[in-house]
N, C-alpha and C. Protein backbone atom coordinates (compact mmCIF):
# COMPACT_ATOMS: atom_id res chain seq x y z
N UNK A 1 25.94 123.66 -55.33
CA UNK A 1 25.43 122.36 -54.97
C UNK A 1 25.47 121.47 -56.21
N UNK A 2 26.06 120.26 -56.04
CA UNK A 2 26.48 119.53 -57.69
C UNK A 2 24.91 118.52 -57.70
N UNK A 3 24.78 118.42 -58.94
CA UNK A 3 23.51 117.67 -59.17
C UNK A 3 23.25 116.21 -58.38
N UNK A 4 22.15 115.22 -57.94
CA UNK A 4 22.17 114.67 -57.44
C UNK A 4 21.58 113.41 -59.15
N UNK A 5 22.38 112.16 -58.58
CA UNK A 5 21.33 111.62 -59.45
C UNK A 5 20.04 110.75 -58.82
N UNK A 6 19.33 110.43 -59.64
CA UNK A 6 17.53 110.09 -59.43
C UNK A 6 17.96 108.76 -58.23
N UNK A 7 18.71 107.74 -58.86
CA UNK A 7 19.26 106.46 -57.66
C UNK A 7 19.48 106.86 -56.68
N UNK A 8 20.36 108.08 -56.35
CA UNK A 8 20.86 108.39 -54.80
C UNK A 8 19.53 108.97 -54.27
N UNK A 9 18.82 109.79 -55.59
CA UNK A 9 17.41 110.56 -54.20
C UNK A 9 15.89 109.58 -54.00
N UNK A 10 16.76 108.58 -54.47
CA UNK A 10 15.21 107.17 -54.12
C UNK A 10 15.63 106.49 -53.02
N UNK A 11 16.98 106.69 -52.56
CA UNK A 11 16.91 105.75 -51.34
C UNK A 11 16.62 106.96 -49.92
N UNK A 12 17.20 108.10 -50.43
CA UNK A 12 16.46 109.00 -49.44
C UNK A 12 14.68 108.93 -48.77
N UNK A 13 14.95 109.23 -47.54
CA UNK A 13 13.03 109.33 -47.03
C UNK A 13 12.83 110.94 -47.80
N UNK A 14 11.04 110.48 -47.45
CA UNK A 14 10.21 111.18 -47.81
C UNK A 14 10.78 113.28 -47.40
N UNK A 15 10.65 112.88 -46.48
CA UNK A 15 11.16 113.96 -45.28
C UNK A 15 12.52 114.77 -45.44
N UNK A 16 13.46 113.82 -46.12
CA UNK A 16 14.41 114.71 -46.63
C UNK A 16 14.61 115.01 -48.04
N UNK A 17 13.93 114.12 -48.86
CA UNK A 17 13.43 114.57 -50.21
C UNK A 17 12.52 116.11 -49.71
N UNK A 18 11.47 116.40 -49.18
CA UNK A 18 10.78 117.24 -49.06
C UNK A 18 11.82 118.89 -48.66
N UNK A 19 12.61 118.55 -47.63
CA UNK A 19 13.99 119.44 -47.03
C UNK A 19 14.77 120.38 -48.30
N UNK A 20 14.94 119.35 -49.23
CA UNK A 20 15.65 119.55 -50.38
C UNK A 20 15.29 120.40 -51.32
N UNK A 21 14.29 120.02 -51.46
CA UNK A 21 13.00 120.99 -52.06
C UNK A 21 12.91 122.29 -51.84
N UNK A 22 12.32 122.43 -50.95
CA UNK A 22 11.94 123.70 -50.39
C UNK A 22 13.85 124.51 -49.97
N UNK A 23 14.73 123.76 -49.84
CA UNK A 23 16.21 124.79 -49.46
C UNK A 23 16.26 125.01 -51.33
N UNK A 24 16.32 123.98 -52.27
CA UNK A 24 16.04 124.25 -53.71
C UNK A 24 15.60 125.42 -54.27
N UNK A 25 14.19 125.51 -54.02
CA UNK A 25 13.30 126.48 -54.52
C UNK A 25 14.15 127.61 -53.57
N UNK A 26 14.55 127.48 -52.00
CA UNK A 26 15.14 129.37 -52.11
C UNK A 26 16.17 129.53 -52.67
N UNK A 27 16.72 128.34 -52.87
CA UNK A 27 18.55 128.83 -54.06
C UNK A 27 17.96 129.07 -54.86
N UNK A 28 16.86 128.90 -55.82
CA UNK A 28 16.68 129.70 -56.89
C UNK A 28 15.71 130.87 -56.52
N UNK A 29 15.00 131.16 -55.51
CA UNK A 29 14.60 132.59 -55.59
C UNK A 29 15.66 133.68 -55.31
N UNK A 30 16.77 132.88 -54.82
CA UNK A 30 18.14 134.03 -54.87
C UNK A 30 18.72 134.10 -56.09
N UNK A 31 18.80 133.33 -56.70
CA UNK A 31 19.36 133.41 -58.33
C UNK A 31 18.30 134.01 -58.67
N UNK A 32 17.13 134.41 -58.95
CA UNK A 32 16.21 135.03 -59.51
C UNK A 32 16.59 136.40 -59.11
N UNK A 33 16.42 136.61 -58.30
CA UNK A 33 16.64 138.00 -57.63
C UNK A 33 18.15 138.62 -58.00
N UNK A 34 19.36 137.95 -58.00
CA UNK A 34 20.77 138.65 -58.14
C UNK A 34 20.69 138.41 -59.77
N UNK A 35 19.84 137.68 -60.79
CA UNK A 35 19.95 138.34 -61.77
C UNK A 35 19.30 139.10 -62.29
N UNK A 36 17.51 139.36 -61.96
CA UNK A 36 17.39 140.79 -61.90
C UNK A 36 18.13 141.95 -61.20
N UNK A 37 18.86 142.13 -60.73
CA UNK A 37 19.82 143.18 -60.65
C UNK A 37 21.34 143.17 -61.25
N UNK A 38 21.41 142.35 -61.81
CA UNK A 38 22.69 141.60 -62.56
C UNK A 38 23.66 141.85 -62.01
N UNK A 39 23.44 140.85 -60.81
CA UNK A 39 24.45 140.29 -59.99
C UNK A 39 25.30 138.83 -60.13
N UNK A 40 24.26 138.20 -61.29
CA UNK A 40 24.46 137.02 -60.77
C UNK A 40 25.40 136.18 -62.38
N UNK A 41 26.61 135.81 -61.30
CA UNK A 41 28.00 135.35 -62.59
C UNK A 41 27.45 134.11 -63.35
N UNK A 42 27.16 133.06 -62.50
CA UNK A 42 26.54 131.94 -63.35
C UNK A 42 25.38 131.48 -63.63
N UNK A 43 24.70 132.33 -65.07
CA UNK A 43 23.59 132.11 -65.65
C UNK A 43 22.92 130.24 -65.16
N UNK A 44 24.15 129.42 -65.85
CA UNK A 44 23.33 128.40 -65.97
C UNK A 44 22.81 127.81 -64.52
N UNK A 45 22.96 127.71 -63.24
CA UNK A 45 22.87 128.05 -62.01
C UNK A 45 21.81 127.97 -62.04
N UNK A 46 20.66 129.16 -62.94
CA UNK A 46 19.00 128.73 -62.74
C UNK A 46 18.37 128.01 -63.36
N UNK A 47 18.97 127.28 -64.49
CA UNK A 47 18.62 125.77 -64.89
C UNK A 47 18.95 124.83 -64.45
N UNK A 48 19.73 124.72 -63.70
CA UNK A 48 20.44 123.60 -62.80
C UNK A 48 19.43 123.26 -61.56
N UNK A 49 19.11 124.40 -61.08
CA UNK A 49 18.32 124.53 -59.75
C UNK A 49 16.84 123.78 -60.17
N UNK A 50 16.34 124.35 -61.26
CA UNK A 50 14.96 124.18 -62.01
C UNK A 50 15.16 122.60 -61.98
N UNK A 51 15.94 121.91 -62.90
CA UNK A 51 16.32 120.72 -63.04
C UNK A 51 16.34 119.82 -61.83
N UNK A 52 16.92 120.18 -60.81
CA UNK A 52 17.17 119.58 -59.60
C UNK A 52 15.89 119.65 -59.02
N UNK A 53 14.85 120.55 -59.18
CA UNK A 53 13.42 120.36 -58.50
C UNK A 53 12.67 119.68 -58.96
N UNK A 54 12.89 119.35 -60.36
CA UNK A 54 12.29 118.40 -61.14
C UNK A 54 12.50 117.52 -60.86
N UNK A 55 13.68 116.91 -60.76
CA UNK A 55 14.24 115.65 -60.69
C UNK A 55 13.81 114.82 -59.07
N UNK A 56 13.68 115.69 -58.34
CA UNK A 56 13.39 115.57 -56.65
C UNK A 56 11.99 115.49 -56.58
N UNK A 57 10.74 116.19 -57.77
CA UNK A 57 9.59 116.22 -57.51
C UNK A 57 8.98 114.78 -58.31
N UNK A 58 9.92 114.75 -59.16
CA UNK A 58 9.98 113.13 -60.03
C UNK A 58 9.82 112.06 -58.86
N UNK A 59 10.95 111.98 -58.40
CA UNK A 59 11.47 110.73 -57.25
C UNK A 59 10.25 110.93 -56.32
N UNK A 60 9.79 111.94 -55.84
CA UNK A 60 8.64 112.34 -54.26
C UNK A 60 7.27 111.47 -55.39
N UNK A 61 7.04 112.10 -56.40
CA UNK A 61 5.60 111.69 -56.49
C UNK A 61 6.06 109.94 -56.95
N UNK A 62 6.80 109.30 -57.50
CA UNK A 62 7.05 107.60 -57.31
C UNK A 62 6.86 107.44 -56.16
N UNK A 63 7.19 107.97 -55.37
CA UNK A 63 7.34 107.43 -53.90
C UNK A 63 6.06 107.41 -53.29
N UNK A 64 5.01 108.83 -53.83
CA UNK A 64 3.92 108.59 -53.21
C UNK A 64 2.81 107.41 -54.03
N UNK A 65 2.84 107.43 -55.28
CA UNK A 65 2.41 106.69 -56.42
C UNK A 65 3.01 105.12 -55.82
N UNK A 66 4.08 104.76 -55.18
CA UNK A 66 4.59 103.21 -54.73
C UNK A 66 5.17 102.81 -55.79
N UNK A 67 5.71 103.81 -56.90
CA UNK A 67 6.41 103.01 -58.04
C UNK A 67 7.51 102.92 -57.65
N UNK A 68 8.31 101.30 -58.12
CA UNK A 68 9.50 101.37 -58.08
C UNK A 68 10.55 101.47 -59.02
N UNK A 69 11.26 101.66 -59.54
CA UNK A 69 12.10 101.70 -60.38
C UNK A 69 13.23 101.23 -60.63
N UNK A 70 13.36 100.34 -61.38
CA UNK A 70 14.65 99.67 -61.56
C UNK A 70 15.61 99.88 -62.74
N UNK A 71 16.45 100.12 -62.33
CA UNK A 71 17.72 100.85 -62.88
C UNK A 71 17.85 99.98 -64.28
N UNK A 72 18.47 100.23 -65.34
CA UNK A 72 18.99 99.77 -66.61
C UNK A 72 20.16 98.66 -65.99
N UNK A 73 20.72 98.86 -65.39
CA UNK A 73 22.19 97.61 -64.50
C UNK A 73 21.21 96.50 -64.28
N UNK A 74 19.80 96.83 -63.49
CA UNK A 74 19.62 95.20 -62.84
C UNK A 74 18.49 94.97 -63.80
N UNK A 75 18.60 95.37 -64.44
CA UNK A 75 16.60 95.39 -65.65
C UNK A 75 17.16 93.95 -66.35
N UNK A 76 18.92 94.04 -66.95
CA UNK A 76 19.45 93.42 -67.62
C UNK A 76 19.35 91.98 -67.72
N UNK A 77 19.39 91.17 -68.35
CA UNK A 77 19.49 89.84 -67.85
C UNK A 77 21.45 89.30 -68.28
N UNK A 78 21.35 88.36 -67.24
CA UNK A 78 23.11 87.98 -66.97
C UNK A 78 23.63 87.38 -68.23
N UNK A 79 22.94 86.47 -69.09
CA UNK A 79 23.45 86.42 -71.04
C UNK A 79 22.92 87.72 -71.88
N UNK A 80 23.88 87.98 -72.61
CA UNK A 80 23.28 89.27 -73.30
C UNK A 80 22.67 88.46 -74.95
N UNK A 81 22.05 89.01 -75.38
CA UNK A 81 21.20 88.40 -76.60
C UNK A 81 21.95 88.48 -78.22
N UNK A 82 21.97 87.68 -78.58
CA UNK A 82 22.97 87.25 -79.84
C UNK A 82 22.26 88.42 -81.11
N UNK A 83 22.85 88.86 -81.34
CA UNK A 83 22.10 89.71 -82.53
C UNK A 83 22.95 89.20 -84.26
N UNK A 84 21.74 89.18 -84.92
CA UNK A 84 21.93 88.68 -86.38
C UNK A 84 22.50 89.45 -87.14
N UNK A 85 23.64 89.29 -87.89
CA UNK A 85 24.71 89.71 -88.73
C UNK A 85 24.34 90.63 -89.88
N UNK A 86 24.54 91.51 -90.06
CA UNK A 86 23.68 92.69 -91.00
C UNK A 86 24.37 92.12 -92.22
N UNK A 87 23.41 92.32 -93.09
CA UNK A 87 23.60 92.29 -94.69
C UNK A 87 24.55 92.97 -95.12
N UNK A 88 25.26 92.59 -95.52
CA UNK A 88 26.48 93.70 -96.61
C UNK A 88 25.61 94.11 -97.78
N UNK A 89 26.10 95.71 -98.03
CA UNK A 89 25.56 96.28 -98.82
C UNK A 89 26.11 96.25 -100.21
N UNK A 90 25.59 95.68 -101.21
CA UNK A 90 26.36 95.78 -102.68
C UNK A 90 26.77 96.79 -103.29
């Protein structure tokens, strides 16, 4: 399952944020399990999973909290800000 980013799982509902979760947490109690018996080929797989519950339990509690979040693209303003010419060093 390839990572999701935080923008795509904020426009998701509550209900399938929650779905995600819980199918999440059993992909990693199966990675837990096939590498205690060392079954299991791709280690990083259970940081990925960990990560992805984080990232989904991030987005659920904004959502219950009513925060919104606005992306770095629209935060921006449409002139970008003139910055002052650095000193040359002697």
């Amino acid at each position: 399952m390839p990572t999701t980013k935080p923008s795509e799982l904020r426009k998701l509902p509550v209900s399938e944020l929650q779905k995600r979760i819980q199918d999440t947490k059993k992909e990693l109690m199966e990675l837990r399990f096939q590498s205690s018996i060392g079954q299991l080929d791709k280690n990083h797989r259970m940081a990925q999973a960990r990560r992805e519950i984080a990232r989904m339990m991030t987005v659920l509690g904004e959502k219950a909290k009513g925060i919104e979040v606005v992306s770095q693209a629209q935060a921006r303003p449409a002139s970008k800000a003139v910055k002052k010419p650095r000193a040359k060093k002697a």
